[in-house]
C-alpha atoms as a PDB file:
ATOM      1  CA  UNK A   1     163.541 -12.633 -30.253  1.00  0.00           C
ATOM      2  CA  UNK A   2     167.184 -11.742 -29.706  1.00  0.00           C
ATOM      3  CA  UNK A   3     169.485 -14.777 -30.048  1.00  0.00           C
ATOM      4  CA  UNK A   4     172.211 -12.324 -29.373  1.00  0.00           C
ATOM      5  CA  UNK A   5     173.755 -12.801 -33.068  1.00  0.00           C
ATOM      6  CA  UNK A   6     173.658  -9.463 -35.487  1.00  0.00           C
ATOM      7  CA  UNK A   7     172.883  -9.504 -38.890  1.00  0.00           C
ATOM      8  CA  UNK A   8     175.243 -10.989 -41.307  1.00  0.00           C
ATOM      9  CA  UNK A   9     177.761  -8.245 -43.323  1.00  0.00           C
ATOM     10  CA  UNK A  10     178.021  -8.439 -46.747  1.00  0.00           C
ATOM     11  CA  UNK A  11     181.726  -7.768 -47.645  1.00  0.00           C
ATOM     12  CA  UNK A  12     183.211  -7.152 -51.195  1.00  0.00           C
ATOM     13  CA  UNK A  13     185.622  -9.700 -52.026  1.00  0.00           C
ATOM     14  CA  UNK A  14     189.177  -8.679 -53.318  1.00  0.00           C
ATOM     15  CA  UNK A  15     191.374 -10.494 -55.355  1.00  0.00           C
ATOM     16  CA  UNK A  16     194.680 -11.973 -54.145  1.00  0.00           C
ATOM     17  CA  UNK A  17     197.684 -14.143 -54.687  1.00  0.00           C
ATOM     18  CA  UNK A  18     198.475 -16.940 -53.093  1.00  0.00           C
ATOM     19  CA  UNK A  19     201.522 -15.462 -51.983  1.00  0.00           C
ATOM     20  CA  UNK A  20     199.365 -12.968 -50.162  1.00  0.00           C
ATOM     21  CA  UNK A  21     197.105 -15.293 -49.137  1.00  0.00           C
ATOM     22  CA  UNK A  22     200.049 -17.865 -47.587  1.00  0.00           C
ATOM     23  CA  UNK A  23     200.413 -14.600 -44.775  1.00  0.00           C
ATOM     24  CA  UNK A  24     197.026 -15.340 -43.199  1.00  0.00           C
ATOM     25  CA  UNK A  25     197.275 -19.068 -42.920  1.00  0.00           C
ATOM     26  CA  UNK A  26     197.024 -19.879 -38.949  1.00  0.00           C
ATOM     27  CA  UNK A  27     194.882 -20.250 -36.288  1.00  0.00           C
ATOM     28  CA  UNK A  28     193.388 -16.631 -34.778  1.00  0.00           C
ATOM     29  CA  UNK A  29     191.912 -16.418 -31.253  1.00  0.00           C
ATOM     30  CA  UNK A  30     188.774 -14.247 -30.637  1.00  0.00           C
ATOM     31  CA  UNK A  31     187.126 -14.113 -27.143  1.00  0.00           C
ATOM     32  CA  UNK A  32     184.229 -12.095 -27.214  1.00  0.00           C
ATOM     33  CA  UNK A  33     180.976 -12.799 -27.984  1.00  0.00           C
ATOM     34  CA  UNK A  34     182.524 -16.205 -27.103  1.00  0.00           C
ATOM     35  CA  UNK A  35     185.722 -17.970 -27.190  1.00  0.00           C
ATOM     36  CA  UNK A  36     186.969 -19.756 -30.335  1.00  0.00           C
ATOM     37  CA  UNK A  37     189.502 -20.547 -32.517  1.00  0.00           C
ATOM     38  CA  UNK A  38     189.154 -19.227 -36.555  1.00  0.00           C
ATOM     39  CA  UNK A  39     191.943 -21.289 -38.541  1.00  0.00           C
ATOM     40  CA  UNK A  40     192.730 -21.158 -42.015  1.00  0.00           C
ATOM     41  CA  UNK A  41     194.397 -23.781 -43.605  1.00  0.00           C
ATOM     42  CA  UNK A  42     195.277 -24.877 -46.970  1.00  0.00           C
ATOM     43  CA  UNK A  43     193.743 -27.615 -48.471  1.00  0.00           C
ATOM     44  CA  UNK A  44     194.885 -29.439 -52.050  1.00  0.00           C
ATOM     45  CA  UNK A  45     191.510 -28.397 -53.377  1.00  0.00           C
ATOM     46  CA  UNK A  46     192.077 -24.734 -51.698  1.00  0.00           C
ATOM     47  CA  UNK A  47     191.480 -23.258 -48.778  1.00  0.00           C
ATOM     48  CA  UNK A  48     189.435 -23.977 -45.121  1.00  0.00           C
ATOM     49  CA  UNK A  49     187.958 -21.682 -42.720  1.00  0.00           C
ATOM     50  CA  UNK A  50     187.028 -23.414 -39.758  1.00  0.00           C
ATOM     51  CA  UNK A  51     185.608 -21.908 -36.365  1.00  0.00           C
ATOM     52  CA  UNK A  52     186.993 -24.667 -33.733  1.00  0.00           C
ATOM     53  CA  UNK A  53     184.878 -25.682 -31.061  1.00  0.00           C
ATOM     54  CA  UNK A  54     181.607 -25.181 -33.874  1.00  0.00           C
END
């Protein structure tokens, strides 16, 4: 049955600062498959990926 979602990539994670890591914190746009907002924001127990409307 195709639910029209791929199969999940498995990525290597990398090390990095948190000065590196401060120059992603925002809110990214992507529009296709569908339209939502990805936002990163830093928490005082880390970090948050959230995909707004889901």
């Amino acid at each position: 049955m195709d639910v029209g979602y791929s199969e999940a990539e498995i990525k290597t994670l990398v090390p990095i600062n948190q000065e590196g890591l401060n120059q992603y914190i925002g809110t990214y746009v992507v529009t296709k498959p569908v339209n939502v907002d990805v936002v990163l924001e830093e928490r005082p127990d880390g970090f948050m990926l959230n995909v707004l409307p889901y």
